[in-house]
PDB file of N, CA and C in Angstrom:
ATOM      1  N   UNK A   1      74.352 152.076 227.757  1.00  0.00           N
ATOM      2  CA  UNK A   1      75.343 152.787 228.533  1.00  0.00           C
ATOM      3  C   UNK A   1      76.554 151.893 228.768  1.00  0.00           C
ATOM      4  N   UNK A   2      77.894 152.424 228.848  1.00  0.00           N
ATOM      5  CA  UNK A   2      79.025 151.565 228.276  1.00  0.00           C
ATOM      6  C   UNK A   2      79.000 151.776 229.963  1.00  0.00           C
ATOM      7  N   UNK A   3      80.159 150.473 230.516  1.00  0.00           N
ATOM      8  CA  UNK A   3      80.536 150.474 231.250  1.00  0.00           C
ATOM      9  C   UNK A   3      82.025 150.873 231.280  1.00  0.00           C
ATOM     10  N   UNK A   4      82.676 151.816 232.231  1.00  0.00           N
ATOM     11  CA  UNK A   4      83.609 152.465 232.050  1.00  0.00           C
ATOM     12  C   UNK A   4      84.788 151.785 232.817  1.00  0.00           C
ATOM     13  N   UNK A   5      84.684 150.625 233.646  1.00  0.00           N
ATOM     14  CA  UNK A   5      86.089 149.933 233.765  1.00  0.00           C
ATOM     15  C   UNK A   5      85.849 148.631 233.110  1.00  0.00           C
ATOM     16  N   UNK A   6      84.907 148.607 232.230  1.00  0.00           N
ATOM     17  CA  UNK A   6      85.099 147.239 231.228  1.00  0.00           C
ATOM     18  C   UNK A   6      85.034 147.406 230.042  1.00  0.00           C
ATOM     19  N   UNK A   7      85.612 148.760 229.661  1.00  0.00           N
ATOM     20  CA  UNK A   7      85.523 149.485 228.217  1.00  0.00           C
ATOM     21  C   UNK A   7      86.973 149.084 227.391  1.00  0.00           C
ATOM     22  N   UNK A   8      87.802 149.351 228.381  1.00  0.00           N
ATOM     23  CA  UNK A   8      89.438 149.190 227.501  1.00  0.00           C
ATOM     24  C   UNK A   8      89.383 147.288 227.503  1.00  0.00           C
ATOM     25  N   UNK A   9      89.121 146.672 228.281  1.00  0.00           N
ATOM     26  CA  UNK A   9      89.142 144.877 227.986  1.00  0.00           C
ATOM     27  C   UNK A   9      88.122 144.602 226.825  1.00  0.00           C
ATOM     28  N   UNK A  10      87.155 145.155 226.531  1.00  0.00           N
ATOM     29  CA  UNK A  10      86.360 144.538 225.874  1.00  0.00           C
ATOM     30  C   UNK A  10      86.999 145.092 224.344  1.00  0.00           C
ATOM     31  N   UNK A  11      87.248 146.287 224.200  1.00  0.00           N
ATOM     32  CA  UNK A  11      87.925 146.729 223.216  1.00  0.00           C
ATOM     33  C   UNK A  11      89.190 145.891 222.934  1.00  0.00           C
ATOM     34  N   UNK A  12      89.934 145.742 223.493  1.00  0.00           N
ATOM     35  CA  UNK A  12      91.112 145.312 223.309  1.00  0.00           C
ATOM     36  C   UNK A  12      90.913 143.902 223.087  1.00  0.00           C
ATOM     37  N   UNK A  13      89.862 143.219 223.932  1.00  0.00           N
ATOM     38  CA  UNK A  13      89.632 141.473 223.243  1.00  0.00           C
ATOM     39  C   UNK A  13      88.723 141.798 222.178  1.00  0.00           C
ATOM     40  N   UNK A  14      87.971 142.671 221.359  1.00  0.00           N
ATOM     41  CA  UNK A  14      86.793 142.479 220.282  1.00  0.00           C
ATOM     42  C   UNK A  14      88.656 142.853 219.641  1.00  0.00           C
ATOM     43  N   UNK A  15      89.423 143.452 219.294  1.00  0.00           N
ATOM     44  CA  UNK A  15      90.351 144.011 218.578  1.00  0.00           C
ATOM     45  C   UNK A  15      91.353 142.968 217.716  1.00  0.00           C
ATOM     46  N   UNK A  16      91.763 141.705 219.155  1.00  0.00           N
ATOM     47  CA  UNK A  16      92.366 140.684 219.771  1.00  0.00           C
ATOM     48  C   UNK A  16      91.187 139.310 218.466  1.00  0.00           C
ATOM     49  N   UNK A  17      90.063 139.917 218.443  1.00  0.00           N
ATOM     50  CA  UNK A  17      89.425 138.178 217.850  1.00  0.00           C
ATOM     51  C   UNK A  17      89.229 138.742 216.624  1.00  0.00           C
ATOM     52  N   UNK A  18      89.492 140.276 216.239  1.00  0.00           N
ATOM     53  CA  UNK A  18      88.842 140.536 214.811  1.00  0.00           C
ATOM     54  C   UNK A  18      90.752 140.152 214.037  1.00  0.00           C
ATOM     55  N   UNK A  19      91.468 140.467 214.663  1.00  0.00           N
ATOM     56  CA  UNK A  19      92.776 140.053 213.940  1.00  0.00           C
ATOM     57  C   UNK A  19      92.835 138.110 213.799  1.00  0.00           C
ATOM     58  N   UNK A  20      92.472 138.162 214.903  1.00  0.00           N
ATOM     59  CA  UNK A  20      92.868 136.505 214.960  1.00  0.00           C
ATOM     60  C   UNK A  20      91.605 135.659 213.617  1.00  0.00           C
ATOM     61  N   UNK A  21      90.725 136.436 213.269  1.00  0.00           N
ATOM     62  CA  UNK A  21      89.832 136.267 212.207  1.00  0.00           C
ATOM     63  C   UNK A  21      90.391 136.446 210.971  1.00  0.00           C
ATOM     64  N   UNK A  22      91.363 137.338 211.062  1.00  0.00           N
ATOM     65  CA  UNK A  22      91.541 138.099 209.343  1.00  0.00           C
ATOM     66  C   UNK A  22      92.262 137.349 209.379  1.00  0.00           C
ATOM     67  N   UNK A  23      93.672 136.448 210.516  1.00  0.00           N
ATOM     68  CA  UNK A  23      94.518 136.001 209.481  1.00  0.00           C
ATOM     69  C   UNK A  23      94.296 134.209 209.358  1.00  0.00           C
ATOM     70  N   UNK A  24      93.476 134.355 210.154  1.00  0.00           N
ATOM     71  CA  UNK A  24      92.477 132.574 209.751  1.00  0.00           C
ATOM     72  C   UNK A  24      92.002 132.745 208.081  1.00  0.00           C
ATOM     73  N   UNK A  25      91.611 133.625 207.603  1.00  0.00           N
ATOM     74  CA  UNK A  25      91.151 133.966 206.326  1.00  0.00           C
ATOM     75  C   UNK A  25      91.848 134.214 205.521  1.00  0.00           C
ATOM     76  N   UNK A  26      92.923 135.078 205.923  1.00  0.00           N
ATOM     77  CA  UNK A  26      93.983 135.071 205.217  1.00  0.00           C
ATOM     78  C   UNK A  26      94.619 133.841 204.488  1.00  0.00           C
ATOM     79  N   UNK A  27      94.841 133.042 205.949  1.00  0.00           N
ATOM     80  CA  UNK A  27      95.415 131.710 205.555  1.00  0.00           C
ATOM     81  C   UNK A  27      94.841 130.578 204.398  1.00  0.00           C
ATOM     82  N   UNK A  28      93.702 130.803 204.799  1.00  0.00           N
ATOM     83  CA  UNK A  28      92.803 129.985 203.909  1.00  0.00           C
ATOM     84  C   UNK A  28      92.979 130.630 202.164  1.00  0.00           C
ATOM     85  N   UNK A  29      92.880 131.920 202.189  1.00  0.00           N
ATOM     86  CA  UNK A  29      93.296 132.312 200.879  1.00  0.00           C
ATOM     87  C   UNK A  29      94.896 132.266 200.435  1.00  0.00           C
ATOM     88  N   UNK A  30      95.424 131.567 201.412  1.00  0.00           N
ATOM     89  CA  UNK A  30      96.999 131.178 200.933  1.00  0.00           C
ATOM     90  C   UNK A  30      97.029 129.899 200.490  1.00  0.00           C
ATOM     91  N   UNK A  31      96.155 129.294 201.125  1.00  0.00           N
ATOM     92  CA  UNK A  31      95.843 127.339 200.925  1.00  0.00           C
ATOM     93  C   UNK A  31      95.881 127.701 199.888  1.00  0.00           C
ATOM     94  N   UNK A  32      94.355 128.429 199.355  1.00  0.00           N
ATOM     95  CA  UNK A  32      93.792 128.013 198.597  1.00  0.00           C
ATOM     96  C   UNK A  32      94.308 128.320 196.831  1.00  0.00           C
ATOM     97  N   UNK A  33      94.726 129.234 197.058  1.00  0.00           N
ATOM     98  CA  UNK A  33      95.810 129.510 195.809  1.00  0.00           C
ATOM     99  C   UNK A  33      96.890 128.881 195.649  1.00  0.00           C
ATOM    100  N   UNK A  34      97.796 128.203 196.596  1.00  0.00           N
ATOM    101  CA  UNK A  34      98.761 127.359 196.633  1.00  0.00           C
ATOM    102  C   UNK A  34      97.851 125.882 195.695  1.00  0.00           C
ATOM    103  N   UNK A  35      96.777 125.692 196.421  1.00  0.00           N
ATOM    104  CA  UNK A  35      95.954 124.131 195.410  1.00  0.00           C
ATOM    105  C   UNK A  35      95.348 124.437 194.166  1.00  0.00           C
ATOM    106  N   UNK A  36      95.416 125.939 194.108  1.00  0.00           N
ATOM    107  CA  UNK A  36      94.716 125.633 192.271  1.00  0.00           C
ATOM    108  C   UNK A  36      96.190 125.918 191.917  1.00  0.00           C
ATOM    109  N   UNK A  37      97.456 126.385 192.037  1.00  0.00           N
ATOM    110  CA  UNK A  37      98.222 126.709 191.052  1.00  0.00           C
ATOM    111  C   UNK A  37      98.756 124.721 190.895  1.00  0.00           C
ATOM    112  N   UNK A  38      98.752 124.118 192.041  1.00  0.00           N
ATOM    113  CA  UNK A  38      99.215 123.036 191.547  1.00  0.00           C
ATOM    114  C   UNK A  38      97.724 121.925 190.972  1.00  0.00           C
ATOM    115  N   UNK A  39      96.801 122.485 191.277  1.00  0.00           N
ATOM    116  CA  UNK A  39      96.222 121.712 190.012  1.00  0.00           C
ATOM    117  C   UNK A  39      96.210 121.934 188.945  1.00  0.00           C
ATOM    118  N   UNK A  40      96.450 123.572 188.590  1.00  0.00           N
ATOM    119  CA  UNK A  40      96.337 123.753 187.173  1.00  0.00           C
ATOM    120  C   UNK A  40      98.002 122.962 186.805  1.00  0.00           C
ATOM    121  N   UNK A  41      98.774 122.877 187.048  1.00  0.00           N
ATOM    122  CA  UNK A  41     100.013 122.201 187.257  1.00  0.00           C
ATOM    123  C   UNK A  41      99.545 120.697 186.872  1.00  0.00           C
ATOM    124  N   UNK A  42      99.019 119.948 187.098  1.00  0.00           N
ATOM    125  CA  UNK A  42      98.231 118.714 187.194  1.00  0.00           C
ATOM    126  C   UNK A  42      97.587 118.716 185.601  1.00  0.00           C
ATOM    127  N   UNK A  43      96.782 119.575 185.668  1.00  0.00           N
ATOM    128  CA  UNK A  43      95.850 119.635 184.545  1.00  0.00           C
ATOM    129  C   UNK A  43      96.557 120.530 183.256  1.00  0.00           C
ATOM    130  N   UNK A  44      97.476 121.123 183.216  1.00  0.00           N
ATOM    131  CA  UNK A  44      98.601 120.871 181.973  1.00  0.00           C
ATOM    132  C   UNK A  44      99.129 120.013 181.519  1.00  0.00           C
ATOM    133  N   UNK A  45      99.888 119.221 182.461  1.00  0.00           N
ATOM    134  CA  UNK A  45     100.272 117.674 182.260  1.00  0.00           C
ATOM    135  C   UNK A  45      99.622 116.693 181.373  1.00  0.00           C
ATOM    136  N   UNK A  46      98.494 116.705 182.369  1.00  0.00           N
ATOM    137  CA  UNK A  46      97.664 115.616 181.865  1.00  0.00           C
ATOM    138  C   UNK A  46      96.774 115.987 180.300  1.00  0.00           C
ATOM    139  N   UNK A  47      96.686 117.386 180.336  1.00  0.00           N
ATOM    140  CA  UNK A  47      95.863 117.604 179.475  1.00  0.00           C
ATOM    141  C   UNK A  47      96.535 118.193 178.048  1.00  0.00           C
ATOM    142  N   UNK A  48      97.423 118.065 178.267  1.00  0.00           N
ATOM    143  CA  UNK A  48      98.507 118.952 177.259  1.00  0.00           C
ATOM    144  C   UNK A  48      98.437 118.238 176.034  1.00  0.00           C
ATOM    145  N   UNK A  49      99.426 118.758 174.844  1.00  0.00           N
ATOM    146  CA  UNK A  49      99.924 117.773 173.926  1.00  0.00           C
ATOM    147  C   UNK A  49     100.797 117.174 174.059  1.00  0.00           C
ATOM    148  N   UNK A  50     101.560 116.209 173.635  1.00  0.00           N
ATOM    149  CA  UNK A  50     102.461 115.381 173.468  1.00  0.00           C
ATOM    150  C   UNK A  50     103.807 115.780 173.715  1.00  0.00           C
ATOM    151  N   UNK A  51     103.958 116.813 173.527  1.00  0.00           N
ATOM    152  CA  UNK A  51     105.400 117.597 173.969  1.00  0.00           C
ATOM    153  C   UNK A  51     105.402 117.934 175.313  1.00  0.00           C
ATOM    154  N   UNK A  52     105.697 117.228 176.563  1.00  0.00           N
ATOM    155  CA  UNK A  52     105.825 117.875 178.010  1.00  0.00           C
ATOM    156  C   UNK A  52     106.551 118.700 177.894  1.00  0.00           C
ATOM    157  N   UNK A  53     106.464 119.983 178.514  1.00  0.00           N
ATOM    158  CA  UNK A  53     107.466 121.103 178.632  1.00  0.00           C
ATOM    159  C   UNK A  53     107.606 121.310 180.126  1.00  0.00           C
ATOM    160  N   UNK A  54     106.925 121.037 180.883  1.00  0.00           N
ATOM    161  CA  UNK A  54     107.455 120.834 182.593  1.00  0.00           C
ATOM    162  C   UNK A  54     108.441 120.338 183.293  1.00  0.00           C
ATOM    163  N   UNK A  55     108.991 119.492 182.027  1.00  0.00           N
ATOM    164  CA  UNK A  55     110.256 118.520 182.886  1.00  0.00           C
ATOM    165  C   UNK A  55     111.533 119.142 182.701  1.00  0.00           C
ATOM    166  N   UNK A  56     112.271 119.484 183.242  1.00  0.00           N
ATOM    167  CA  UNK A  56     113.630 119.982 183.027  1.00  0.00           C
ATOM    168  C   UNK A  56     114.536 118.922 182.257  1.00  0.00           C
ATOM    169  N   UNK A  57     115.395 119.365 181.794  1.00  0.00           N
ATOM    170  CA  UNK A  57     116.792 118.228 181.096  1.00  0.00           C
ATOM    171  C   UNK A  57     117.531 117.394 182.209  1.00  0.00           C
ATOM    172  N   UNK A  58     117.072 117.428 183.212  1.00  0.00           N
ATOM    173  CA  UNK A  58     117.787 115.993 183.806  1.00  0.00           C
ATOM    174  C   UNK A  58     116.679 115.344 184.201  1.00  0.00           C
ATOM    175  N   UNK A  59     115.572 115.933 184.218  1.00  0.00           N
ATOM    176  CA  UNK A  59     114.357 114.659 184.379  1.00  0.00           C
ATOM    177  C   UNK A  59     114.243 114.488 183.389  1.00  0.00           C
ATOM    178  N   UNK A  60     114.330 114.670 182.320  1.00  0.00           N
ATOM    179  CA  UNK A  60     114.026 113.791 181.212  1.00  0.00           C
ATOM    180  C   UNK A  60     114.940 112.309 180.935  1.00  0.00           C
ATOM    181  N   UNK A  61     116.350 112.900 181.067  1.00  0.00           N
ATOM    182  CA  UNK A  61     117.609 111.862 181.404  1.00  0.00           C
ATOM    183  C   UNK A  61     116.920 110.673 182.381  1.00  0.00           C
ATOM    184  N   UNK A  62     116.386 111.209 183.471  1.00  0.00           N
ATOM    185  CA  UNK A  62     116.438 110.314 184.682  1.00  0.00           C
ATOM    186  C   UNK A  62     115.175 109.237 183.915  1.00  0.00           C
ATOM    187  N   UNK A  63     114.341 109.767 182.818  1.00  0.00           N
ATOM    188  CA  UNK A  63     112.918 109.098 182.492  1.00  0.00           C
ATOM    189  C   UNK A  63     113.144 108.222 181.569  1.00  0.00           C
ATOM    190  N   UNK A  64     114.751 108.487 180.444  1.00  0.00           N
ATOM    191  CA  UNK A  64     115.107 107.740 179.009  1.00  0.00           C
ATOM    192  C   UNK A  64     115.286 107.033 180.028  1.00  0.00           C
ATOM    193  N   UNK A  65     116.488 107.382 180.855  1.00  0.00           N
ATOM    194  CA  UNK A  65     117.179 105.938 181.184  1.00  0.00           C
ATOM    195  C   UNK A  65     116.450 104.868 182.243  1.00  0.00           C
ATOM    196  N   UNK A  66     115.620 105.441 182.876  1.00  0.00           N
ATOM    197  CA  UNK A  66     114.194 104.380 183.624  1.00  0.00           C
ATOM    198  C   UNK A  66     113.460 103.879 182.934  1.00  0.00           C
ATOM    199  N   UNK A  67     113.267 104.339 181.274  1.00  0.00           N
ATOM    200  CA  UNK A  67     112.516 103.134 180.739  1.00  0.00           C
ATOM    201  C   UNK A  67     113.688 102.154 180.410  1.00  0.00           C
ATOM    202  N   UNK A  68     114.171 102.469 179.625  1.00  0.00           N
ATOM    203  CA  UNK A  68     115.815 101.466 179.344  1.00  0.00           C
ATOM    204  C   UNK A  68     116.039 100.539 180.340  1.00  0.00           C
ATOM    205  N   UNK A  69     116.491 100.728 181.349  1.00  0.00           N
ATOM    206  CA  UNK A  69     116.449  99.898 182.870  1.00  0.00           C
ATOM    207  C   UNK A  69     115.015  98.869 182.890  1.00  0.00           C
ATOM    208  N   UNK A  70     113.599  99.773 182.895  1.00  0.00           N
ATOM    209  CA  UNK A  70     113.116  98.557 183.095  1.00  0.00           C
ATOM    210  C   UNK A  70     112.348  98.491 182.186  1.00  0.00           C
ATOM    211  N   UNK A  71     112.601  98.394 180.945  1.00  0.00           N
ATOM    212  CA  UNK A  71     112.043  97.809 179.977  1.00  0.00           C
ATOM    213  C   UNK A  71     110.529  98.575 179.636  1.00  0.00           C
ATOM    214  N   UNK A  72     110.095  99.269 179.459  1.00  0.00           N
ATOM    215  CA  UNK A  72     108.773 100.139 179.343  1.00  0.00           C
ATOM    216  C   UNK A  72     108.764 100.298 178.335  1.00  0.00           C
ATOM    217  N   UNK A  73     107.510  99.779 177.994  1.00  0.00           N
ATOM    218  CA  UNK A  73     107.246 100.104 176.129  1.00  0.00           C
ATOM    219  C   UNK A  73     106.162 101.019 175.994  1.00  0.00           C
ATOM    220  N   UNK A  74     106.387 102.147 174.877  1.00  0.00           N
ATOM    221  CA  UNK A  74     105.839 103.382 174.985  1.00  0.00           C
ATOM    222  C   UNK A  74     104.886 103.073 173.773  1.00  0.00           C
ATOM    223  N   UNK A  75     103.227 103.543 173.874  1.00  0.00           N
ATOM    224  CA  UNK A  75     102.835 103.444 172.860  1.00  0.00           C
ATOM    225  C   UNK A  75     103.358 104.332 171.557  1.00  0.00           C
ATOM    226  N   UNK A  76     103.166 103.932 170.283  1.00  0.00           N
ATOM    227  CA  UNK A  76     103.353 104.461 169.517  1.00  0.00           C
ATOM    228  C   UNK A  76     103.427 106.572 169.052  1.00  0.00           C
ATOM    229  N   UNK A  77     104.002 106.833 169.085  1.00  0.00           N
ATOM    230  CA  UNK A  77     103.758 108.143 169.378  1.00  0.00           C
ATOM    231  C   UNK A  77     102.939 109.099 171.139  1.00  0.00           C
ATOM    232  N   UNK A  78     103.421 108.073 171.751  1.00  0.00           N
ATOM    233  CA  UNK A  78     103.136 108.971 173.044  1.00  0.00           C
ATOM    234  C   UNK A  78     103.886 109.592 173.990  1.00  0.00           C
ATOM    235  N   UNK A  79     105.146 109.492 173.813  1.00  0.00           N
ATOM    236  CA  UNK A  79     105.955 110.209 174.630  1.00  0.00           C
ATOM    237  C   UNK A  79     106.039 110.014 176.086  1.00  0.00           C
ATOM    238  N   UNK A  80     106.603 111.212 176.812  1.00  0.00           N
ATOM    239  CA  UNK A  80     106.401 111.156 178.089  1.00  0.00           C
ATOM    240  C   UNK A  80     105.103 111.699 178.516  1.00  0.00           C
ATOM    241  N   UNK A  81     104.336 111.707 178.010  1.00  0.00           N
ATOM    242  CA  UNK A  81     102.310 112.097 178.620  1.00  0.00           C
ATOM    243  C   UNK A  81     102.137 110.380 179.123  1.00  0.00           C
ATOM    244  N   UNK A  82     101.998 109.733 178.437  1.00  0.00           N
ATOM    245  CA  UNK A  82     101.735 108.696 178.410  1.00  0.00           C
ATOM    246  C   UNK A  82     102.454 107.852 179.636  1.00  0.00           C
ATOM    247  N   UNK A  83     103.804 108.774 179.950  1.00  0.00           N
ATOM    248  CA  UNK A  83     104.426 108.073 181.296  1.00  0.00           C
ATOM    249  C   UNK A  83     103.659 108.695 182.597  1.00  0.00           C
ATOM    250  N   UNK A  84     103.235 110.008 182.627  1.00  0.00           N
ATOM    251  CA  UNK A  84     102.439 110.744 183.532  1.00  0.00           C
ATOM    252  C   UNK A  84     101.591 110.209 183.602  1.00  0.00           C
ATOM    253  N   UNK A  85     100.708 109.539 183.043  1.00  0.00           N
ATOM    254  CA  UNK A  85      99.134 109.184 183.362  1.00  0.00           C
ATOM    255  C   UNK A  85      99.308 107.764 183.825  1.00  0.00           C
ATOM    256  N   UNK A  86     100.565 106.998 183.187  1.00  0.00           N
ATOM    257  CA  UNK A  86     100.699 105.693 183.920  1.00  0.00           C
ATOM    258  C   UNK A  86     101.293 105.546 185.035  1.00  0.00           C
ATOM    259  N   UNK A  87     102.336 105.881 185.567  1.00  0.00           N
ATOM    260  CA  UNK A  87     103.233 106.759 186.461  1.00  0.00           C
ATOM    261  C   UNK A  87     103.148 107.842 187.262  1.00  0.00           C
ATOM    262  N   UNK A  88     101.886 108.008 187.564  1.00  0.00           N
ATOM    263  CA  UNK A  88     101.567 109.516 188.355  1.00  0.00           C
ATOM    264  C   UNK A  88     102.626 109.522 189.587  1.00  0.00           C
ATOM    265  N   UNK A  89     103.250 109.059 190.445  1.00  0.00           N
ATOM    266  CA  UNK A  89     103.622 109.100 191.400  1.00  0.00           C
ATOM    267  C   UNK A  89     105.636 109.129 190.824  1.00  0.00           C
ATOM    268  N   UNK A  90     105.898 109.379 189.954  1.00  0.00           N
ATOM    269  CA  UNK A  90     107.208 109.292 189.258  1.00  0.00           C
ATOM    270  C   UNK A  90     108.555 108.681 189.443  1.00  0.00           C
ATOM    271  N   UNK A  91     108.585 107.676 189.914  1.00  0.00           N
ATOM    272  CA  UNK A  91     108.910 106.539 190.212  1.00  0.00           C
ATOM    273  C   UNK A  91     111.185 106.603 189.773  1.00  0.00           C
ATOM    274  N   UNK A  92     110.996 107.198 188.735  1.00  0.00           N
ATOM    275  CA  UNK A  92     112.234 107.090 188.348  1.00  0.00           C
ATOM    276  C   UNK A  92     112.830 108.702 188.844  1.00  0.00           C
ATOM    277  N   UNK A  93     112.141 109.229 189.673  1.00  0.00           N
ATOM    278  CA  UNK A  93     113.025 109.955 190.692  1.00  0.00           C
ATOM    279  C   UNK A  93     113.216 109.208 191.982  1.00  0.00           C
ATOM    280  N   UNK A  94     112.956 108.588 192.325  1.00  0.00           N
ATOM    281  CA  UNK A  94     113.847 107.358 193.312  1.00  0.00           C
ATOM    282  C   UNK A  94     115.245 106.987 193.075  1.00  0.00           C
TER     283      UNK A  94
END
């Protein structure tokens, strides 16, 4: 048997914690798609072929002329992959 002056509070707080639930969940399914698109982001890079296609035409500029500056010797046929995996943190955007 419901109680009839504690019917509209209890409704209105069960109403009050089922929203405050969905968008806790929500959120979490915003994380969580935000971290796989940048790992798969990660794991192109790293896993790709030899041709980076992620970098735009002035990061590439900014990457010739940072090895030039400090002297970086590229193995034989490796390109800029080879600067990603040594360089993860990208240094010649500073």
């Amino acid at each position: 048997m419901r109680n009839p002056i504690t019917f509209r509070v209890e409704s209105s707080l069960g109403a009050v914690f089922i929203s405050l639930l969905s968008f806790f969940f929500i959120g979490l399914l915003f994380i969580s798609v935000k971290n796989f698109e940048t790992e798969t982001d990660v794991m192109d890079i790293t896993a790709g072929n030899n041709k980076v296609s992620n970098f735009s035409d002035p990061e590439r500029v900014l990457m010739r002329d940072w090895i030039l500056d400090n002297d970086v010797e590229l193995p034989e046929g490796s390109g800029y992959k080879y600067l990603i995996r040594k360089y993860p943190d990208r240094p010649w955007l500073d």
